[in-house]
C-alpha atoms as a PDB file:
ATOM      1  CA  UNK A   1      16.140   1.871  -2.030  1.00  0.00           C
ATOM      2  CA  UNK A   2      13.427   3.601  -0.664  1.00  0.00           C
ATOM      3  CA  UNK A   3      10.587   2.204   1.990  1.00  0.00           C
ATOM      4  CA  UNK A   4       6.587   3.262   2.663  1.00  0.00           C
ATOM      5  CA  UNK A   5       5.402   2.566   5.611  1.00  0.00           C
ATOM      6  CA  UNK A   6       1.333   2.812   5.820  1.00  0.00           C
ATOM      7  CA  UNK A   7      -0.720   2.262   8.831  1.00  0.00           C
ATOM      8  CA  UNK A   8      -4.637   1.839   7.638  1.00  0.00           C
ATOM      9  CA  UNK A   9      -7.459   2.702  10.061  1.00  0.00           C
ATOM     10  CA  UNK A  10     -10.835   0.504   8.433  1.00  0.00           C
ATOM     11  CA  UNK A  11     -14.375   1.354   9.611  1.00  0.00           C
ATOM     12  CA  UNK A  12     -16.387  -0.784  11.417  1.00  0.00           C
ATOM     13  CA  UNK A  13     -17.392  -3.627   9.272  1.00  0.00           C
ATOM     14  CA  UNK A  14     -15.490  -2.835   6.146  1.00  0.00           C
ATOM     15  CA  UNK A  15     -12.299  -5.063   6.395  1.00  0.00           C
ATOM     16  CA  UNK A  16     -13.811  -7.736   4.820  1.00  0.00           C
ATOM     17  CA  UNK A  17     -14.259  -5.641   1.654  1.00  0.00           C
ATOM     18  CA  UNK A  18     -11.172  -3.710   2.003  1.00  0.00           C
ATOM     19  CA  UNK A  19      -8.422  -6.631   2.542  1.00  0.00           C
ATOM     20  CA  UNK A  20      -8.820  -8.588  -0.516  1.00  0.00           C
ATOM     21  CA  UNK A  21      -8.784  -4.976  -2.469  1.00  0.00           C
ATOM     22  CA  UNK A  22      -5.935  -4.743  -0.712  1.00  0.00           C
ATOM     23  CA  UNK A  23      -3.942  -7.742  -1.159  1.00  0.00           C
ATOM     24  CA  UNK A  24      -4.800  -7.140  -5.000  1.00  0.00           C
ATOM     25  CA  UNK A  25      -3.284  -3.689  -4.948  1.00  0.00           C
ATOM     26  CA  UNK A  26       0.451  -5.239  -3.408  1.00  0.00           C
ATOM     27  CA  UNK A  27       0.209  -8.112  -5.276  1.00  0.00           C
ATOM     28  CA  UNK A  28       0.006  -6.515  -8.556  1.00  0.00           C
ATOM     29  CA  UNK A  29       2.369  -4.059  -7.739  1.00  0.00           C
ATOM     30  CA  UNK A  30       4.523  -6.895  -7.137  1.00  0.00           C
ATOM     31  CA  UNK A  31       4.197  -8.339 -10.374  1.00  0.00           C
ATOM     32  CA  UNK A  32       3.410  -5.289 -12.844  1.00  0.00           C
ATOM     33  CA  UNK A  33       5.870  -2.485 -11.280  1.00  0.00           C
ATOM     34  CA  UNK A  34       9.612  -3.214 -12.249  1.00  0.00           C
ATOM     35  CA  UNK A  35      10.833  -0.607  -9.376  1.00  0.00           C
ATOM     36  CA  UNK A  36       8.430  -2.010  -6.843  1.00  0.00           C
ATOM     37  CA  UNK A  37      10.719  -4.805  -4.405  1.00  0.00           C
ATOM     38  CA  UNK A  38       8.515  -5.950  -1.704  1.00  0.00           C
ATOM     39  CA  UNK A  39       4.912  -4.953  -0.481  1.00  0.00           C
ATOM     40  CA  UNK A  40       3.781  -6.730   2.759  1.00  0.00           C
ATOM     41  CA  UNK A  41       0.315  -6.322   4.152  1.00  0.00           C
ATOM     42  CA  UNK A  42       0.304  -6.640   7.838  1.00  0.00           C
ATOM     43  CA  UNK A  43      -3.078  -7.150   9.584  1.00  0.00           C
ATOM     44  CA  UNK A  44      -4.153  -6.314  13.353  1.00  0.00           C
ATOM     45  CA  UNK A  45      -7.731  -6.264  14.169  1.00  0.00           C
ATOM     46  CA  UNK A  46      -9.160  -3.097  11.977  1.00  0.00           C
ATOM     47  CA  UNK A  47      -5.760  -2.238  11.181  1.00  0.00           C
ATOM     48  CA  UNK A  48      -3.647  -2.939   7.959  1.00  0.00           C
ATOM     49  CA  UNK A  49       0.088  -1.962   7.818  1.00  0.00           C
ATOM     50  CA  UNK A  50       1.930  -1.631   4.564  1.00  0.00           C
ATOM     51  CA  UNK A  51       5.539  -2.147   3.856  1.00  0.00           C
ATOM     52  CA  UNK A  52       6.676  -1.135   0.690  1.00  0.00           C
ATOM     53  CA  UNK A  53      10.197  -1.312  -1.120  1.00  0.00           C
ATOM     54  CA  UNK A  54      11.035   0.668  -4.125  1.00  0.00           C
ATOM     55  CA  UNK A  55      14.427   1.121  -6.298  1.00  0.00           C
ATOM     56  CA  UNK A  56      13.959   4.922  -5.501  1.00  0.00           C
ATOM     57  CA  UNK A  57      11.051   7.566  -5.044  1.00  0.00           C
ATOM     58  CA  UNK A  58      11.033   7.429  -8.473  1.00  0.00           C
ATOM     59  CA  UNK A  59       9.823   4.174  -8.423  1.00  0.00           C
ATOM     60  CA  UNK A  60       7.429   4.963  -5.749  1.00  0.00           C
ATOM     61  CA  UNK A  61       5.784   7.972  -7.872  1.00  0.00           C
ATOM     62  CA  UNK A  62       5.617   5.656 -10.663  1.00  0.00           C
ATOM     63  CA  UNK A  63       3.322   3.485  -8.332  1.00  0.00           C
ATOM     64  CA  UNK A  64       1.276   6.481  -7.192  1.00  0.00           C
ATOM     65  CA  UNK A  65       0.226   7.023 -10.900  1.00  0.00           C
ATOM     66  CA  UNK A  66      -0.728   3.574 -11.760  1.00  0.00           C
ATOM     67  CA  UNK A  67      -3.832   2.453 -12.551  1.00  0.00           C
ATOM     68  CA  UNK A  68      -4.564  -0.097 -10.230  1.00  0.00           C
ATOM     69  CA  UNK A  69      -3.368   2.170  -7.383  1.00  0.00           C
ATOM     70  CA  UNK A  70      -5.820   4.589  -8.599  1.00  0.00           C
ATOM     71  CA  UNK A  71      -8.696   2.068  -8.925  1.00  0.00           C
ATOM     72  CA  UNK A  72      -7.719   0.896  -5.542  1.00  0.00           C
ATOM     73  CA  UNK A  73      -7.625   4.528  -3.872  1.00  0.00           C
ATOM     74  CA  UNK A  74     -11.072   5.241  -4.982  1.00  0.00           C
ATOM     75  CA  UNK A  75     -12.941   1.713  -4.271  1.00  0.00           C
ATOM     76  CA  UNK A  76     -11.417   1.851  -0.564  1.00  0.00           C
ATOM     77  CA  UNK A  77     -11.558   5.670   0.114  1.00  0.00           C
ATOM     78  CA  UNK A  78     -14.761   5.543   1.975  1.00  0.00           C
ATOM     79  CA  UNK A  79     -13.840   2.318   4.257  1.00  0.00           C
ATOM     80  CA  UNK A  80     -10.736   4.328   5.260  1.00  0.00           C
ATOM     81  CA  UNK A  81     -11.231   5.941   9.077  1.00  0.00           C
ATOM     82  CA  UNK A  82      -7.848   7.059   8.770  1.00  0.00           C
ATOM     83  CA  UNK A  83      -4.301   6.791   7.180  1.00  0.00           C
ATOM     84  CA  UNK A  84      -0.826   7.486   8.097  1.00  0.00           C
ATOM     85  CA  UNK A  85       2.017   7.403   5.686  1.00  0.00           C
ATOM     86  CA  UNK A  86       5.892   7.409   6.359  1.00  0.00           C
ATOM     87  CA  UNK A  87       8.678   7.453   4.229  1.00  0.00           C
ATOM     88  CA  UNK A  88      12.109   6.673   4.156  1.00  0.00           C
ATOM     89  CA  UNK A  89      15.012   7.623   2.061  1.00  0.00           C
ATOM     90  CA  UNK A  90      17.548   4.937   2.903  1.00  0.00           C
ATOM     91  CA  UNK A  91      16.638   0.727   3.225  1.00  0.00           C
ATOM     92  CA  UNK A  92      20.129  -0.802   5.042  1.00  0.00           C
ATOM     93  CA  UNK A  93      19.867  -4.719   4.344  1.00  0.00           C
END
């Protein structure tokens, strides 16, 4: 398996706007994406954290290329003060 771990900055103001984009994104992913295993959105004040679960980085680039990641990317790019992105080769359950 392979994990994404994203940690969302929002601008002032913008969270309500940019969560239920959000939400929308994992939860189709969820349901539309056969490689896609889990996508969690954390929330903390004007931060979102992501945790994502894929079959493999296959799986993951698959995601990257969809269009409701794309639709998502470009709706929430300017709420977005800044993102960090880690990934991990190896999930150990």
């Amino acid at each position: 398996m392979y994990a994404v771990c994203v940690t969302f900055k929002i601008h002032p103001g913008q969270m309500q706007e940019f969560l239920p984009l959000m939400v929308s994104n994992a939860r189709t992913s969820r349901d539309e994406e056969a490689g896609c295993q889990m996508f969690d959105v954390c929330v903390r004040g004007d931060e979102v954290f992501l945790y994502e679960v894929y079959d493999d980085r296959a799986a993951f680039d698959l995601h990257l290329t969809s269009s409701h990641f794309r639709t998502f990317d470009a709706k929430v790019a300017h709420m977005v003060a800044s993102k960090q992105v880690a990934m991990f080769d190896e999930v150990i359950r």
